[in-house]
C-alpha atoms as a PDB file:
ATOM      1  CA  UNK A   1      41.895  25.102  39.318  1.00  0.00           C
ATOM      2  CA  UNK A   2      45.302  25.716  42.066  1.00  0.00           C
ATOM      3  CA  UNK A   3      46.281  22.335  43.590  1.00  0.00           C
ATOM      4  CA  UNK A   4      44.470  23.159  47.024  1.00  0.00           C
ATOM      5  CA  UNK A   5      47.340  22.519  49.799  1.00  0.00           C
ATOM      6  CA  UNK A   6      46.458  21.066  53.482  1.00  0.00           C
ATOM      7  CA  UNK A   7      44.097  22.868  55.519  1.00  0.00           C
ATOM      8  CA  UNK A   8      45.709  25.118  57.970  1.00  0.00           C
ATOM      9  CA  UNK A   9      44.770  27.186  60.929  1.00  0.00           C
ATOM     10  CA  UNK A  10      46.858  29.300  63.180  1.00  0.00           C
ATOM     11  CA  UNK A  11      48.006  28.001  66.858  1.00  0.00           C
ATOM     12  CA  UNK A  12      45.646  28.980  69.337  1.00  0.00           C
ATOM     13  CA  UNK A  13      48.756  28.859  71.704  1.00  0.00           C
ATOM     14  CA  UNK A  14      50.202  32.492  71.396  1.00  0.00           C
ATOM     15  CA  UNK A  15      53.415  32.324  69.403  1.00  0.00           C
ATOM     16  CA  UNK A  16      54.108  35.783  67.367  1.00  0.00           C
ATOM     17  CA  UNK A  17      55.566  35.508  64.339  1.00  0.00           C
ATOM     18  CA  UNK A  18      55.682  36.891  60.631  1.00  0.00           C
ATOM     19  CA  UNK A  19      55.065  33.367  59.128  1.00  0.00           C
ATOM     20  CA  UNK A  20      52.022  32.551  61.228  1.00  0.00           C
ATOM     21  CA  UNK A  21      50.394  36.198  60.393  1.00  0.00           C
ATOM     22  CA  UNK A  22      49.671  34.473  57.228  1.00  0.00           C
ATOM     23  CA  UNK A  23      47.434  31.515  58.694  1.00  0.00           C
ATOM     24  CA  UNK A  24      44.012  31.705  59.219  1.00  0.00           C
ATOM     25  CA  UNK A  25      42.625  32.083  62.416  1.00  0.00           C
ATOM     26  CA  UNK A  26      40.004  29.337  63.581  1.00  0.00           C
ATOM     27  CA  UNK A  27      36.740  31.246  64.212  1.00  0.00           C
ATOM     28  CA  UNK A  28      34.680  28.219  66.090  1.00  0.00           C
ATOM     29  CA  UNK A  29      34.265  24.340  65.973  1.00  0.00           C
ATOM     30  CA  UNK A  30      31.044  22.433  64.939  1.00  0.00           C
ATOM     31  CA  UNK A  31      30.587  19.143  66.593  1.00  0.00           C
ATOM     32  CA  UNK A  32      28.255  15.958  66.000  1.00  0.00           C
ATOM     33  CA  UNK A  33      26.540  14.668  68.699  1.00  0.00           C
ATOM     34  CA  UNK A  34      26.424  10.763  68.837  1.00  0.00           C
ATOM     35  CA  UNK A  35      29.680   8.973  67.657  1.00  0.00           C
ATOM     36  CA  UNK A  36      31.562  12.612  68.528  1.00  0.00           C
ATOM     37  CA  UNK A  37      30.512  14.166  72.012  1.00  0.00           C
ATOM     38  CA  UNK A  38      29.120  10.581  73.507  1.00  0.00           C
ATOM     39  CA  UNK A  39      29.584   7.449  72.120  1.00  0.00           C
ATOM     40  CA  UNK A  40      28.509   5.607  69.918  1.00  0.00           C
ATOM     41  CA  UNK A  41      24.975   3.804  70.034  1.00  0.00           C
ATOM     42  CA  UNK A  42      24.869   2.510  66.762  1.00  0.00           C
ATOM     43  CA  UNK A  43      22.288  -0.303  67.885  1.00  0.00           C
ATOM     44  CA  UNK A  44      19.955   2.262  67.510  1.00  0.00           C
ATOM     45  CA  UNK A  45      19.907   2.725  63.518  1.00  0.00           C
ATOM     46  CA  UNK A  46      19.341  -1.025  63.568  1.00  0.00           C
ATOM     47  CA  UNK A  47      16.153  -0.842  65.444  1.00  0.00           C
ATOM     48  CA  UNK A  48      14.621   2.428  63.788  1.00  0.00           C
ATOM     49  CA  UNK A  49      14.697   0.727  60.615  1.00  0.00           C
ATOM     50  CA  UNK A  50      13.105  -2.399  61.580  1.00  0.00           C
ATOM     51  CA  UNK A  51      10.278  -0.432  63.121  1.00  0.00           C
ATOM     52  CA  UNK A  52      10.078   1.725  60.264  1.00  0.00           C
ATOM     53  CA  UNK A  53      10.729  -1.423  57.569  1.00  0.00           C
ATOM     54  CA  UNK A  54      13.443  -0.462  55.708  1.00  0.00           C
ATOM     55  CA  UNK A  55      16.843  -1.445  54.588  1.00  0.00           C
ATOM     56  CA  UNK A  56      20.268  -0.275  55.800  1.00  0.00           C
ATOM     57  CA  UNK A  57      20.450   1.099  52.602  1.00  0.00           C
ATOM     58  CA  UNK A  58      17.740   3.608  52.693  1.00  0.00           C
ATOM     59  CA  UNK A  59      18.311   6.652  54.522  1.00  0.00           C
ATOM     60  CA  UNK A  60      16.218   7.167  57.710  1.00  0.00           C
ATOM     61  CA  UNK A  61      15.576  10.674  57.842  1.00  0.00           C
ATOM     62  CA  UNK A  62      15.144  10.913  53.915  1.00  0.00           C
ATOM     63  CA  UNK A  63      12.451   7.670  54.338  1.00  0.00           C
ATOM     64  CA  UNK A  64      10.338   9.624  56.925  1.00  0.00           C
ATOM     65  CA  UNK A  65       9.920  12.539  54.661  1.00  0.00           C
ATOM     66  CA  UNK A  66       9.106  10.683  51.943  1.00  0.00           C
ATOM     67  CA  UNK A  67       6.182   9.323  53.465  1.00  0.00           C
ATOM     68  CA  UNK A  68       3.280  10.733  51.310  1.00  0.00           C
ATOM     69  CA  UNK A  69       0.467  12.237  54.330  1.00  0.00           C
ATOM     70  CA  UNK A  70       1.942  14.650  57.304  1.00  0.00           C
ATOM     71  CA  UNK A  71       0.120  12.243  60.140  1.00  0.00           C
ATOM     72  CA  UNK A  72       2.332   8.908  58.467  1.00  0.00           C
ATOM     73  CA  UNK A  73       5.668  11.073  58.968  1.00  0.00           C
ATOM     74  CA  UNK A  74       4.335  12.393  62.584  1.00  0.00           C
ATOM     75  CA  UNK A  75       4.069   8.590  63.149  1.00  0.00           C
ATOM     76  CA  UNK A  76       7.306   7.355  61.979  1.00  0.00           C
ATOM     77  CA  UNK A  77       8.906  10.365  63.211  1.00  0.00           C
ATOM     78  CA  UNK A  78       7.712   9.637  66.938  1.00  0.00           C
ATOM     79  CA  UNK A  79       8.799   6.163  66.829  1.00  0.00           C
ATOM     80  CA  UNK A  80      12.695   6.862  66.392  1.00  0.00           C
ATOM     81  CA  UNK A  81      12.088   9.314  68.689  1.00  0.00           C
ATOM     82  CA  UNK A  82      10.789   6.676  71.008  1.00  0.00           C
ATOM     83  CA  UNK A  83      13.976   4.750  70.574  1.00  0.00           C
ATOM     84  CA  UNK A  84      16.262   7.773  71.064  1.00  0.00           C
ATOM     85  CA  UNK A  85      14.696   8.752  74.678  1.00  0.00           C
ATOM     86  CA  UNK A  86      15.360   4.787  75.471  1.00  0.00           C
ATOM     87  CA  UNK A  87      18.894   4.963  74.368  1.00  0.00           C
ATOM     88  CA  UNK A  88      19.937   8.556  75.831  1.00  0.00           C
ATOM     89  CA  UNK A  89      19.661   6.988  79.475  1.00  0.00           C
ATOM     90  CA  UNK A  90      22.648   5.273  78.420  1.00  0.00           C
ATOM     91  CA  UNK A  91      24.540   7.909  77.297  1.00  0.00           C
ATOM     92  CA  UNK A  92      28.832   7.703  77.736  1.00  0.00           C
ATOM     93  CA  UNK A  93      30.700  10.982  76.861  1.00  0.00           C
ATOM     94  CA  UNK A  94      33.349  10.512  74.961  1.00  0.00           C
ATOM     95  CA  UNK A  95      36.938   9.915  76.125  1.00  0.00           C
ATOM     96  CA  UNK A  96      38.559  13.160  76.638  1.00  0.00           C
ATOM     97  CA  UNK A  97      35.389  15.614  76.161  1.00  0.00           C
ATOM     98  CA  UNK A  98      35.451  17.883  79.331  1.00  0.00           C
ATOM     99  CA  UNK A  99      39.191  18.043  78.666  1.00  0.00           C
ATOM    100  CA  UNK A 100      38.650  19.452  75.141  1.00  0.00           C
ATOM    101  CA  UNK A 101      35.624  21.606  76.232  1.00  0.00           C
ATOM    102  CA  UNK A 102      36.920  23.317  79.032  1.00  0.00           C
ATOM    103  CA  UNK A 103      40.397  23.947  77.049  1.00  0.00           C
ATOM    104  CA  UNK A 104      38.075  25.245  74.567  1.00  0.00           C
ATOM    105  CA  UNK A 105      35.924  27.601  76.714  1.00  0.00           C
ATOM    106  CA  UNK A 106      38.987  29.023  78.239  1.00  0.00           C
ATOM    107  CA  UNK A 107      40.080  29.701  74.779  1.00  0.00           C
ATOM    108  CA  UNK A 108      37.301  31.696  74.024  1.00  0.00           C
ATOM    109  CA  UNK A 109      36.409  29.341  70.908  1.00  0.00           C
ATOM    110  CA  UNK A 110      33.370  29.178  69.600  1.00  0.00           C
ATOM    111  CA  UNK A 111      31.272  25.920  69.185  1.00  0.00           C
ATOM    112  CA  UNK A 112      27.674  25.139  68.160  1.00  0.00           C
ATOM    113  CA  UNK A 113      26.610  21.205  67.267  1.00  0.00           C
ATOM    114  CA  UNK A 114      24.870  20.482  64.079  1.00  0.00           C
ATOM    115  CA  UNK A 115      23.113  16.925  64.045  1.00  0.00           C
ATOM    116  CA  UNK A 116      20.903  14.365  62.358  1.00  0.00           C
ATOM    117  CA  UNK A 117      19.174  13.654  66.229  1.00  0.00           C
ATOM    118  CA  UNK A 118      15.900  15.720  68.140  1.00  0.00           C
ATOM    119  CA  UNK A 119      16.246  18.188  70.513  1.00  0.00           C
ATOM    120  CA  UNK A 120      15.794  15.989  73.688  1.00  0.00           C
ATOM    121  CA  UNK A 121      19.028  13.661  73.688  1.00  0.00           C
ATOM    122  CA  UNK A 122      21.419  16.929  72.720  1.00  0.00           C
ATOM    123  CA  UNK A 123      19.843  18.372  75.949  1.00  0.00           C
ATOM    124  CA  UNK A 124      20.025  15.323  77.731  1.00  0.00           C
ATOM    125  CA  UNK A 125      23.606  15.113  77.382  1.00  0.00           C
ATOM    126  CA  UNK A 126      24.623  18.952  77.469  1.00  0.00           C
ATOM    127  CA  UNK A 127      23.017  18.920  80.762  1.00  0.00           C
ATOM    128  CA  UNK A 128      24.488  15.150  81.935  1.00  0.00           C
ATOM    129  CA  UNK A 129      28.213  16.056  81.066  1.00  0.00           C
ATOM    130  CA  UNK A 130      29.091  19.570  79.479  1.00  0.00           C
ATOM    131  CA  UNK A 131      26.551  21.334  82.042  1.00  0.00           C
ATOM    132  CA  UNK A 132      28.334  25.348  81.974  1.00  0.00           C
ATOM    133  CA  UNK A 133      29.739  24.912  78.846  1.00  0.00           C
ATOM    134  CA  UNK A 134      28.757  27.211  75.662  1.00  0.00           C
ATOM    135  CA  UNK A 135      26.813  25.633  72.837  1.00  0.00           C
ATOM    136  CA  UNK A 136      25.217  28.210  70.200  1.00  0.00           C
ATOM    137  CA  UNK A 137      23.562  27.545  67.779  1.00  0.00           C
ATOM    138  CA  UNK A 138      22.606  24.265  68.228  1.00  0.00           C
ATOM    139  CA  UNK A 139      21.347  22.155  65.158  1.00  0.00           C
ATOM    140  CA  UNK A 140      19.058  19.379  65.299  1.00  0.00           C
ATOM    141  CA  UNK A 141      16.953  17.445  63.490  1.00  0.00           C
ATOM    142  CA  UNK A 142      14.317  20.303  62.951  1.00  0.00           C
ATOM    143  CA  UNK A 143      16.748  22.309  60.664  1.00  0.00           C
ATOM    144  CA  UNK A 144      16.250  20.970  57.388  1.00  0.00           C
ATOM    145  CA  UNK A 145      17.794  19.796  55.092  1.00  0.00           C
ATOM    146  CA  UNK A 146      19.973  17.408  57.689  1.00  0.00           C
ATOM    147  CA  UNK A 147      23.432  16.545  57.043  1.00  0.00           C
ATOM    148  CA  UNK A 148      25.089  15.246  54.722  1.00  0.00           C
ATOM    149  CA  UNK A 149      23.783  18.638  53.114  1.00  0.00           C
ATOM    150  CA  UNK A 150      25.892  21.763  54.251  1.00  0.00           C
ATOM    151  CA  UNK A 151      23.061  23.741  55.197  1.00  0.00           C
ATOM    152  CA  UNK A 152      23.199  23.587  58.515  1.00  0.00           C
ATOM    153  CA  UNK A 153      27.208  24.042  58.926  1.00  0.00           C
ATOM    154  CA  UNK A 154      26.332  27.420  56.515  1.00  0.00           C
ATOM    155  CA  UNK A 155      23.116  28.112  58.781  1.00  0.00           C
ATOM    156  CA  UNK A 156      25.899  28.227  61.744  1.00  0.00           C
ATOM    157  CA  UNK A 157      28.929  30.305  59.593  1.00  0.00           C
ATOM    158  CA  UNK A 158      26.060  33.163  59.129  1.00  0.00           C
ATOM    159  CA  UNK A 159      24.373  32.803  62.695  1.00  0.00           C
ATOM    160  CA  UNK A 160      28.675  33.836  63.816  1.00  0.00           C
ATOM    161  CA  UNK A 161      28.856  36.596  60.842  1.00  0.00           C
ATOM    162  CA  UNK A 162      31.039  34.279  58.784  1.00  0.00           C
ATOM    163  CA  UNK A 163      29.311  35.307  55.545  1.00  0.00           C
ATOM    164  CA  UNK A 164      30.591  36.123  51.561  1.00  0.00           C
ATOM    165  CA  UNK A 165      28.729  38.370  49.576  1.00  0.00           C
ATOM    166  CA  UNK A 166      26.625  36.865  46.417  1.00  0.00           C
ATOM    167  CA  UNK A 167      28.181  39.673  44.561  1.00  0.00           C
ATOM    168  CA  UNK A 168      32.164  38.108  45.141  1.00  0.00           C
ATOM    169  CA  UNK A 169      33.463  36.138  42.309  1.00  0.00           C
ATOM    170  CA  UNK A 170      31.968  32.679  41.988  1.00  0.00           C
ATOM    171  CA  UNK A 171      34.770  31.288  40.135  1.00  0.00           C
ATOM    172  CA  UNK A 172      37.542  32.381  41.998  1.00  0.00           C
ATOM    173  CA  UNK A 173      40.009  29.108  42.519  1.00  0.00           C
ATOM    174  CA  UNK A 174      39.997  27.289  45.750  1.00  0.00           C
ATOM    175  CA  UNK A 175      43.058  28.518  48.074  1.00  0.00           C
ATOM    176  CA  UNK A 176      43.976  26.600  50.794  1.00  0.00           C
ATOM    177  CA  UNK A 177      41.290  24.195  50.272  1.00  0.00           C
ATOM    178  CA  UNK A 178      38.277  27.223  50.526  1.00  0.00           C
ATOM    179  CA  UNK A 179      35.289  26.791  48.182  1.00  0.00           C
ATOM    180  CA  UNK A 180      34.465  29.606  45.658  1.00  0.00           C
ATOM    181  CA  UNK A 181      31.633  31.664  46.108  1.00  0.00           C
ATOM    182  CA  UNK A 182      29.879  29.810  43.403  1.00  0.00           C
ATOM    183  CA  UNK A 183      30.501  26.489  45.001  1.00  0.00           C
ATOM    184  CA  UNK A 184      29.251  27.596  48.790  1.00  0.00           C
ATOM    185  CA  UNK A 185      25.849  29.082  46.876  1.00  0.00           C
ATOM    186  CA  UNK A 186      25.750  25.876  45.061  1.00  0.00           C
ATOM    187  CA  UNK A 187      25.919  24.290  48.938  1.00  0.00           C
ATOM    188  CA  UNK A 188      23.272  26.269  49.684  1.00  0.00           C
ATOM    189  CA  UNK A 189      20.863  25.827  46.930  1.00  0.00           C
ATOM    190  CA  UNK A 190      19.254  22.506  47.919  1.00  0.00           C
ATOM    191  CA  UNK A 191      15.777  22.185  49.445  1.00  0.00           C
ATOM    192  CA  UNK A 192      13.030  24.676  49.938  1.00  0.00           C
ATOM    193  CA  UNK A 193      13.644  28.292  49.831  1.00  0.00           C
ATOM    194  CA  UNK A 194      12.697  27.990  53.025  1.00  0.00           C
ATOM    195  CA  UNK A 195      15.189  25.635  53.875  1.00  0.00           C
ATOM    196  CA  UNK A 196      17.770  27.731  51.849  1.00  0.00           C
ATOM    197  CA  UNK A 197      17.351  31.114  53.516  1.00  0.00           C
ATOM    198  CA  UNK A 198      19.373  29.837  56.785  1.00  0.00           C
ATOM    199  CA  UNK A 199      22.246  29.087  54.462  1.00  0.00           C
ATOM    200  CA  UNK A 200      21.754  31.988  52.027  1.00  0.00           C
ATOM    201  CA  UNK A 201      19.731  35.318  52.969  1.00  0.00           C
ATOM    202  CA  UNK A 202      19.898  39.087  52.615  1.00  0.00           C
ATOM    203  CA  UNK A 203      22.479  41.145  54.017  1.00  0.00           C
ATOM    204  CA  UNK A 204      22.120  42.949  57.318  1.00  0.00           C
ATOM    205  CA  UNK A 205      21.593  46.776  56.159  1.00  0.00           C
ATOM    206  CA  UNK A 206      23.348  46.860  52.978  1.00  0.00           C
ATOM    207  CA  UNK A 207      21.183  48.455  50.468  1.00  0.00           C
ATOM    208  CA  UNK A 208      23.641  49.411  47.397  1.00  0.00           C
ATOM    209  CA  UNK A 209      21.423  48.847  44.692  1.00  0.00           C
ATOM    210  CA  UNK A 210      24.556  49.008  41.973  1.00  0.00           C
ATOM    211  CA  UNK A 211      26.456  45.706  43.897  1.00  0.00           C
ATOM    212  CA  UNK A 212      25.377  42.427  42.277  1.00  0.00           C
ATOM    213  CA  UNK A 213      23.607  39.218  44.080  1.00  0.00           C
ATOM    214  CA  UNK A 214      21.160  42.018  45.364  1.00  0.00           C
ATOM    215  CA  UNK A 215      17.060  40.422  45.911  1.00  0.00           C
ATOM    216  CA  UNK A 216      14.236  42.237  44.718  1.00  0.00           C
ATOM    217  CA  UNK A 217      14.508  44.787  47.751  1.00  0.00           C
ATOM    218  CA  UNK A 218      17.782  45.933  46.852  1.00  0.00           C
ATOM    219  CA  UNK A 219      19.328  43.893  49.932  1.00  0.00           C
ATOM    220  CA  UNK A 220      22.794  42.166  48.905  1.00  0.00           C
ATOM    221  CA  UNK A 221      22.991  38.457  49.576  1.00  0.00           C
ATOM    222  CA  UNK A 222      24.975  36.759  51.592  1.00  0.00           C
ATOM    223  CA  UNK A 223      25.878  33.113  51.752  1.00  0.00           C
ATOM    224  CA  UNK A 224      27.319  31.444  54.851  1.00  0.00           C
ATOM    225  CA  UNK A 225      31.188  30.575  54.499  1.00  0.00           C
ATOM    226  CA  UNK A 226      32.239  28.136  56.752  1.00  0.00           C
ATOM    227  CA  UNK A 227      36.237  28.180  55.561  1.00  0.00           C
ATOM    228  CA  UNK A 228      36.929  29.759  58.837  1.00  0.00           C
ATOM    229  CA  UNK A 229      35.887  26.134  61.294  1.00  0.00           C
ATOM    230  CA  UNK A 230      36.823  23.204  61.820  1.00  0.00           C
ATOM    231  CA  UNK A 231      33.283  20.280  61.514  1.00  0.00           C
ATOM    232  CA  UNK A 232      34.371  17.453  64.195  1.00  0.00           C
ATOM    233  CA  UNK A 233      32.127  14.125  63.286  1.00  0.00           C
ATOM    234  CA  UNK A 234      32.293  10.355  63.021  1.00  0.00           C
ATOM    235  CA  UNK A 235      30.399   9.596  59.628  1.00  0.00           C
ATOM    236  CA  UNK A 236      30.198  10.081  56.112  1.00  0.00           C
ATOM    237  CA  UNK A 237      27.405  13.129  56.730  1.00  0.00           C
ATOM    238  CA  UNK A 238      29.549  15.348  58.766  1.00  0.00           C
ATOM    239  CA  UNK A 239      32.714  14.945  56.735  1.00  0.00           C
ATOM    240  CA  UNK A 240      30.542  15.647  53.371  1.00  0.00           C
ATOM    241  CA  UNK A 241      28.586  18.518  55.274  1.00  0.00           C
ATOM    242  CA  UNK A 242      31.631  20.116  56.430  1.00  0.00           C
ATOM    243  CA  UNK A 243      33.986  19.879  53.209  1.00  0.00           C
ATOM    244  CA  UNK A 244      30.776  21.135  51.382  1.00  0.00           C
ATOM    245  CA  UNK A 245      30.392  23.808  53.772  1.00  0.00           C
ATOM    246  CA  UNK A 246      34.212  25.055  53.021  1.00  0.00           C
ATOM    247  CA  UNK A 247      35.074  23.848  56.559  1.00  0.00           C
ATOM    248  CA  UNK A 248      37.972  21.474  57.770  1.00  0.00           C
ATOM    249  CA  UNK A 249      36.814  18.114  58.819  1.00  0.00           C
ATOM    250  CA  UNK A 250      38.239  15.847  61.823  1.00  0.00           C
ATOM    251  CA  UNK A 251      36.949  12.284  61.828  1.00  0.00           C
ATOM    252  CA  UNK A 252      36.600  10.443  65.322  1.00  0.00           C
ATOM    253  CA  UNK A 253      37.932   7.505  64.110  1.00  0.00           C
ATOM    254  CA  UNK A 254      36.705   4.219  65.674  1.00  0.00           C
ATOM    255  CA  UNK A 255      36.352   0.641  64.785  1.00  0.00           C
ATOM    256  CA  UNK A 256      33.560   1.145  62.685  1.00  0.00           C
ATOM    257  CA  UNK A 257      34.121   4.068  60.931  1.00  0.00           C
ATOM    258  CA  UNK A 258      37.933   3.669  60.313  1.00  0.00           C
ATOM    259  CA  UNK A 259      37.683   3.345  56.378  1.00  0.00           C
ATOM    260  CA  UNK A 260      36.571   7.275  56.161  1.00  0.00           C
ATOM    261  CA  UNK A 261      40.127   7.858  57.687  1.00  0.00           C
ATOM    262  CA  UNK A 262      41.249   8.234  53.689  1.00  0.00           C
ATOM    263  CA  UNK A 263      38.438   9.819  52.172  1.00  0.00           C
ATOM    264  CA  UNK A 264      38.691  12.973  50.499  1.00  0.00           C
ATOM    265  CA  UNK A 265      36.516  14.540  52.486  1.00  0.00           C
ATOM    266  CA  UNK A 266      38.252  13.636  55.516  1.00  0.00           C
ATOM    267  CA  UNK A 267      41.344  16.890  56.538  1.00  0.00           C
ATOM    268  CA  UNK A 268      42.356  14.530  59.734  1.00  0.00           C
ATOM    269  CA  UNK A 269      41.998  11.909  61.940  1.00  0.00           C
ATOM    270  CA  UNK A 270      42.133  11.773  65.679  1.00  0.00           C
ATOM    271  CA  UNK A 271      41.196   9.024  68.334  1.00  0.00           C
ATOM    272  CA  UNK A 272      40.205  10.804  71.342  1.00  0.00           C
ATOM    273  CA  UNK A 273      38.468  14.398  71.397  1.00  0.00           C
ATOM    274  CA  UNK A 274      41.652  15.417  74.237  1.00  0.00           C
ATOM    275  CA  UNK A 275      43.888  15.181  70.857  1.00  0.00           C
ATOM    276  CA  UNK A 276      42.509  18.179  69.562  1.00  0.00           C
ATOM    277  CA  UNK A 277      44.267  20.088  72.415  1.00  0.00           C
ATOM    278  CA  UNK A 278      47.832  19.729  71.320  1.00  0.00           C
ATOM    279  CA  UNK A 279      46.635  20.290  67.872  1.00  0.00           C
ATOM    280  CA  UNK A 280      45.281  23.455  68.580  1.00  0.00           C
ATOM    281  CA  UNK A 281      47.608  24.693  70.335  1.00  0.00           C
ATOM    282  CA  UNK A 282      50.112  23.836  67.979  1.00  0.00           C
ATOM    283  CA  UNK A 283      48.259  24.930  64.655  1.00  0.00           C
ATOM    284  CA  UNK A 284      46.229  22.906  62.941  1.00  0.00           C
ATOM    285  CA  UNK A 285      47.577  21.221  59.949  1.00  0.00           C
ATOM    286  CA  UNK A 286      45.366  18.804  57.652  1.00  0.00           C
ATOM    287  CA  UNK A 287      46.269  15.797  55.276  1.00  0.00           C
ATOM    288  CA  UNK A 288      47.700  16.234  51.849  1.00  0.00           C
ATOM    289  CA  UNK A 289      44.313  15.276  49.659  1.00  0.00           C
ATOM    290  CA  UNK A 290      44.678  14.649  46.317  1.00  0.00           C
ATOM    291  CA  UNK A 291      43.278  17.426  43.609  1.00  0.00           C
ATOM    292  CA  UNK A 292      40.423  15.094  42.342  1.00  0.00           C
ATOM    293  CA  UNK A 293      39.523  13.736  45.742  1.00  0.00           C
ATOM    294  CA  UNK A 294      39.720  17.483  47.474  1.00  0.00           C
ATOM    295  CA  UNK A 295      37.631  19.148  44.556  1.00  0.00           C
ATOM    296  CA  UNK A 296      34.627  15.623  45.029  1.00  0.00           C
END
């Protein structure tokens, strides 16, 4: 496999030149919700597991749907929710969001929000602090399988028409840090086929019958290929999610989170949101990952 070099996207900040025609453009920007657009309100993982009875250890989301009967998960489900419409009163964005938003937005770049929370806190604080800015598609909760898996990141790539065929080489050598075709459909192949078809589906109108990765209607497949966006987070789900997805990853680094600032699946770190604006504008330009971290 190549030695996959930092990830790289050309400046947004119009700067002609032969070099740069070889950079990839950035096609949109995924974005967490809590711990990225507002901050943090960790207190609350604390008190959905001690009204659900579980450890730190145990997953939340992955607890609920465990539950064995549809009206236990209802149940459990409703009471995090419970604590989420307590906690989204005290919503604070984020140093530095409308900054990075409106730069955005006049930049024509494209974002959409993937996250582990329900619909009514994302609305809540859409409508509190970004009201007249552009958010589509947004992810939540309801999309399954939830983050860490890449699903929703390639749910997002193929909502924008950022999409490989099936039929494309699946062992083709990362370049640049982009996931083969066989490693996005093995991104996509988790949960349901239900759950999979948002990640991986049939192909608009193509009917070629002779192309391989066709389904049983002759359609070609298409996976969702994130390579082209950047996944801005604060935890270990959206920096797995997005280097899974083929995307580059930007960790919000804050006091609690600081130790993902060298994991592999982290392409850069940034303490404010504003900081993205200079980056942008400049090209961005990830960390040098080592081969057996970058490949994890």
């Amino acid at each position: 496999m190549a030695q996959p070099g930092p990830r790289r996207f050309a400046p947004l900040k119009s700067v002609p030149s032969q070099q740069q025609a070889q950079i990839p453009k950035l096609k949109g920007i995924i974005f967490d919700v809590d711990g990225t657009l507002c901050l943090p309100q960790n207190y609350m993982f604390a008190e959905m597991r001690a009204v659900l009875g579980i450890p730190k250890s145990v997953d939340i989301l992955t607890h609920i749907s465990s539950l064995p009967t549809v009206a236990e998960r209802d149940t459990a489900m409703e009471s995090i929710r419970a604590i989420e419409r307590t906690a989204m009163s005290s919503q604070q964005a984020q140093p530095g969001l409308t900054t990075l938003m409106t730069y955005l937005q006049e930049r024509g770049v494209r974002k959409a929000i993937c996250t582990r929370n329900f619909e009514l806190p994302v609305a809540h604080l859409l409508e509190k602090f970004l009201s007249g800015i552009d958010f589509a598609p947004i992810v939540t909760r309801e999309f399954r399988p939830p983050k860490p898996d890449p699903a929703g990141l390639l749910f997002i790539a193929r909502k924008w028409g950022l999409v490989r065929d099936v039929g494309e080489s699946r062992d083709m050598d990362r370049v640049d840090g982009k996931p083969s075709t066989g490693a996005l459909l093995e991104a996509a192949a988790q949960g349901s086929e239900a759950e999979r078809m948002g990640a991986r589906g049939p192909k608009g109108e193509d009917k070629d019958k002779d192309k391989v990765g066709k389904d049983d209607e002759g359609k070609v497949e298409e996976v969702g290929d994130a390579s082209a966006l950047i996944m801005v987070g604060d935890s270990i789900d959206d920096m797995t999610a997005g280097r899974h997805a083929g995307a580059a990853t930007v960790l919000l680094v804050n006091s609690e989170n600081a130790h993902l600032a060298e994991h592999p699946h982290t392409d850069l770190v940034i303490k404010q949101l504003d900081e993205l604006v200079h980056i942008l504008d400049a090209g961005f330009v990830g960390r040098e990952i080592p081969m057996d971290g970058a490949s994890s």
